[in-house]
N, C-alpha and C. Protein backbone atom coordinates (compact mmCIF):
# COMPACT_ATOMS: atom_id res chain seq x y z
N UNK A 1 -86.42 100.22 -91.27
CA UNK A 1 -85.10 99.73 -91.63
C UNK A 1 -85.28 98.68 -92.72
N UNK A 2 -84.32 98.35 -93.63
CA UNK A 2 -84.67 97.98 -94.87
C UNK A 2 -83.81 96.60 -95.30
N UNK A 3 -83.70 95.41 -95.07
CA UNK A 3 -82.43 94.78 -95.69
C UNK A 3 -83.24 94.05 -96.85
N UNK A 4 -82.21 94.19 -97.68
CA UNK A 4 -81.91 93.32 -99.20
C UNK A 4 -81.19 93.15 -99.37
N UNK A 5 -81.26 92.19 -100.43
CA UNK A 5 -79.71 91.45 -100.96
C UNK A 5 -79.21 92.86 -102.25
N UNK A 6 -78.13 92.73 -102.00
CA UNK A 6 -76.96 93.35 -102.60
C UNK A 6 -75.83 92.74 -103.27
N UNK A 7 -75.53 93.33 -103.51
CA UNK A 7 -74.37 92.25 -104.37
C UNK A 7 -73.04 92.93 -103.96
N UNK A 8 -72.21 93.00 -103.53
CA UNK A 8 -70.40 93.37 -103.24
C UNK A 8 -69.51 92.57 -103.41
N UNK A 9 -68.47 93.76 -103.61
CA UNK A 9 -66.55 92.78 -104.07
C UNK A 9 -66.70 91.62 -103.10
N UNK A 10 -66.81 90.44 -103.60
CA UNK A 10 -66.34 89.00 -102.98
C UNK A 10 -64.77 89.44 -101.94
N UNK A 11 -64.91 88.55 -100.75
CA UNK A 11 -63.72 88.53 -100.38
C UNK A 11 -63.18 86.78 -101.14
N UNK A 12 -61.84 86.71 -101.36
CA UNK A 12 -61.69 85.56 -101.99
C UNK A 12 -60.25 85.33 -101.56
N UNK A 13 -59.84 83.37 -101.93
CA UNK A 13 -58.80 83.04 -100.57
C UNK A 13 -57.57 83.27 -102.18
N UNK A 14 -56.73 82.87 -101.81
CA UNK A 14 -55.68 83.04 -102.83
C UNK A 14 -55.31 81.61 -104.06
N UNK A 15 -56.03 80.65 -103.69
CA UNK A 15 -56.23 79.53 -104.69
C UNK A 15 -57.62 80.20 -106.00
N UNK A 16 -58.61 81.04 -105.14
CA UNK A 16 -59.69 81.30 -106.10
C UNK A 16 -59.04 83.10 -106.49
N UNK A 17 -58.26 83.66 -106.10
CA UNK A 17 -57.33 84.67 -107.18
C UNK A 17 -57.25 84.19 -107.95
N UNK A 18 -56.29 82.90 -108.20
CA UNK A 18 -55.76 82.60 -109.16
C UNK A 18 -56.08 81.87 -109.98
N UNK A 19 -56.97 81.48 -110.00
CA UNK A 19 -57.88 80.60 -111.02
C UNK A 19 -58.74 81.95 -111.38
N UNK A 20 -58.73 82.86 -110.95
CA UNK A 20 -59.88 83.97 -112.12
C UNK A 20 -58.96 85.06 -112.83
N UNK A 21 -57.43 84.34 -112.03
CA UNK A 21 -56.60 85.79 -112.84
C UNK A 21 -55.51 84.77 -113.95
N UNK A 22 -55.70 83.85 -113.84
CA UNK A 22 -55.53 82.60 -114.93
C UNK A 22 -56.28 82.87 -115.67
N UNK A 23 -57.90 82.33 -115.35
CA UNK A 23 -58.74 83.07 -116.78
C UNK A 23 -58.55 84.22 -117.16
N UNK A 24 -58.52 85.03 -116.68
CA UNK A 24 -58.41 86.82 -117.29
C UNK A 24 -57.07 86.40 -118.30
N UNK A 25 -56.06 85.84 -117.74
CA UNK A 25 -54.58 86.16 -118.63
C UNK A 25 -54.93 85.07 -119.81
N UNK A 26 -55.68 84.01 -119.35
CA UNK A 26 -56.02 83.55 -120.94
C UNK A 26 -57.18 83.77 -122.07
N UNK A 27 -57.86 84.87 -121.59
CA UNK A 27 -59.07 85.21 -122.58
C UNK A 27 -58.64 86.45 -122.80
N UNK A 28 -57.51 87.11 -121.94
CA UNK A 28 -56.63 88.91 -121.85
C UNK A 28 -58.19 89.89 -121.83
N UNK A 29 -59.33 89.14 -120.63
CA UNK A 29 -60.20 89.93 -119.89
C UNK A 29 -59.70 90.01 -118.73
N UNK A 30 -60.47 91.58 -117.96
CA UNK A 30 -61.10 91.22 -116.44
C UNK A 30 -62.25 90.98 -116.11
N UNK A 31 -61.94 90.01 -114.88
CA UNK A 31 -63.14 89.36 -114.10
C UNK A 31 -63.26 90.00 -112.78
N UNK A 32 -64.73 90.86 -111.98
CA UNK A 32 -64.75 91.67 -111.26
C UNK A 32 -65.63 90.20 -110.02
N UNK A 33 -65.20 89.95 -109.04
CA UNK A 33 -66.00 88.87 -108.43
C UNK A 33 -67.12 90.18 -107.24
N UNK A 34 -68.17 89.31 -107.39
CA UNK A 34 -69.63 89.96 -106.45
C UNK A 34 -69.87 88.13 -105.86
N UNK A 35 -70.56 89.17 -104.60
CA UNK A 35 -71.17 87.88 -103.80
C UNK A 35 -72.60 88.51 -103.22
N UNK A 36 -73.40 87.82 -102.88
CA UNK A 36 -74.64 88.76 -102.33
C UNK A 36 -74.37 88.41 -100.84
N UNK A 37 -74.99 89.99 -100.43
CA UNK A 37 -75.05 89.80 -98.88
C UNK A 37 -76.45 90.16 -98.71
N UNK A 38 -76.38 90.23 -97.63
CA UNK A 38 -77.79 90.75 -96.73
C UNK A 38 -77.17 92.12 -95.93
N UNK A 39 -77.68 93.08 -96.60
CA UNK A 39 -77.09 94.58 -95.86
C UNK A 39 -78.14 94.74 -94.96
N UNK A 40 -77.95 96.05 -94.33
CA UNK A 40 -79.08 97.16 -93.55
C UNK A 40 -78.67 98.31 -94.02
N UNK A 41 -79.51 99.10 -94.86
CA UNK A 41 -78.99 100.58 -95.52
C UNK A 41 -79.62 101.28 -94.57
N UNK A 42 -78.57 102.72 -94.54
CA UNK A 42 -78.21 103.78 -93.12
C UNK A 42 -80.05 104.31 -93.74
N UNK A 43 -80.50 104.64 -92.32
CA UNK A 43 -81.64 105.55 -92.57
C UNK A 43 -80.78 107.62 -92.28
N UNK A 44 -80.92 107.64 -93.29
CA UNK A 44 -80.63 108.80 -93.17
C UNK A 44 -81.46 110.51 -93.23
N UNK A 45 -81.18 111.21 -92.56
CA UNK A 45 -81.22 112.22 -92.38
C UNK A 45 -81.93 113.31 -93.71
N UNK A 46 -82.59 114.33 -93.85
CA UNK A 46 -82.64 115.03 -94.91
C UNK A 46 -81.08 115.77 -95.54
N UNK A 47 -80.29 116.14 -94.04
CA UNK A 47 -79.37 116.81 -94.93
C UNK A 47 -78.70 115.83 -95.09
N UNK A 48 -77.85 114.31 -93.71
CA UNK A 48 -76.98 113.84 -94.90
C UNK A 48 -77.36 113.17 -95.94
N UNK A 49 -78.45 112.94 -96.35
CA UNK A 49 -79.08 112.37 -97.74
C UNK A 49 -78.11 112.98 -98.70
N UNK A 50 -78.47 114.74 -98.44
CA UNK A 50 -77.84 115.53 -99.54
C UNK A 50 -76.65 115.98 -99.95
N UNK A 51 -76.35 116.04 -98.26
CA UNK A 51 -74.41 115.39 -98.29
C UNK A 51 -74.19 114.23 -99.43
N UNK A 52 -74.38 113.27 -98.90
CA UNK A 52 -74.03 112.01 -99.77
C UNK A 52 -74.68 112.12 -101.32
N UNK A 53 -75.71 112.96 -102.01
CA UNK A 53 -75.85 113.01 -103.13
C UNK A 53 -74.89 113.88 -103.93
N UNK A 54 -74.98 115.23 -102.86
CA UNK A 54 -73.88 116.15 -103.51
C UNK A 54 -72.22 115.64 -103.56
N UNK A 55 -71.95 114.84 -102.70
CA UNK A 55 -70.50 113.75 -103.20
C UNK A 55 -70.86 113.17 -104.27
N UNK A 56 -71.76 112.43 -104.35
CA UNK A 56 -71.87 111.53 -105.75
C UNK A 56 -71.81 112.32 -107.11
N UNK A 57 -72.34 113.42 -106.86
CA UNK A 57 -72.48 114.41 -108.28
C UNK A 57 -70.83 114.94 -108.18
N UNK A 58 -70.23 115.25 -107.27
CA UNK A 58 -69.13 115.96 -107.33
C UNK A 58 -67.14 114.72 -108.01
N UNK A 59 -68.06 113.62 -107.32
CA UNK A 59 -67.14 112.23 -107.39
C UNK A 59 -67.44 111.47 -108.74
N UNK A 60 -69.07 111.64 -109.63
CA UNK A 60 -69.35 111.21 -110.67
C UNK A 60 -69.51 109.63 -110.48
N UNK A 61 -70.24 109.12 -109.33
CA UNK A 61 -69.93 107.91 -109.05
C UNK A 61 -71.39 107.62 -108.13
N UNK A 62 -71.95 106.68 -108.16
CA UNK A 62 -73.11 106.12 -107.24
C UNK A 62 -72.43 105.54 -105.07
N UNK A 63 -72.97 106.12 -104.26
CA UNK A 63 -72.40 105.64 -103.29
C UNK A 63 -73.99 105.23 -102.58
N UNK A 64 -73.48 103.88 -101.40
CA UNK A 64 -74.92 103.66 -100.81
C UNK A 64 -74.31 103.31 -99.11
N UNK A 65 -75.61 104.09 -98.63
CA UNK A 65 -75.28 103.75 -96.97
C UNK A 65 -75.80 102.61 -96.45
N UNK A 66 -74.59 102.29 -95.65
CA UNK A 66 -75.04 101.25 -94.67
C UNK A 66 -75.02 101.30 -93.28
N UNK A 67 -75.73 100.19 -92.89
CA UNK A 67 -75.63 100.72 -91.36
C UNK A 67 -74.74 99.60 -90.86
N UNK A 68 -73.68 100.46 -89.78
CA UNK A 68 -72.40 99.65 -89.22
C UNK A 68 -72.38 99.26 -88.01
């Protein structure tokens, strides 16, 4: 079993919304917030490995398991 740090969508309170969607409206960027966690990625299987690759090719998008 494997944990590393990762990085994911921040959860954030509604005073720190608005101070990054203040900056966005005054530079007219977006700002995407990450926080690092400490995951456990799913040990998986041969086929659902290939499940979950053949979504990614079909979705055009990277997905990663975790364990819940």
């Amino acid at each position: 079993m494997a944990v590393l740090k990762m990085w994911s969508y921040s959860k954030i309170n509604i005073d720190n919304l608005k101070a990054i969607t203040d900056l966005e409206s005054k530079f007219g960027i977006t700002l995407i917030a990450f926080s690092g966690e400490k995951i456990v990625y799913a040990d998986l299987n041969k086929d659902a490995a290939k499940e979950v690759k053949d979504l990614e090719k079909k979705l055009g998008l990277s997905l990663v398991s975790l364990k819940t």
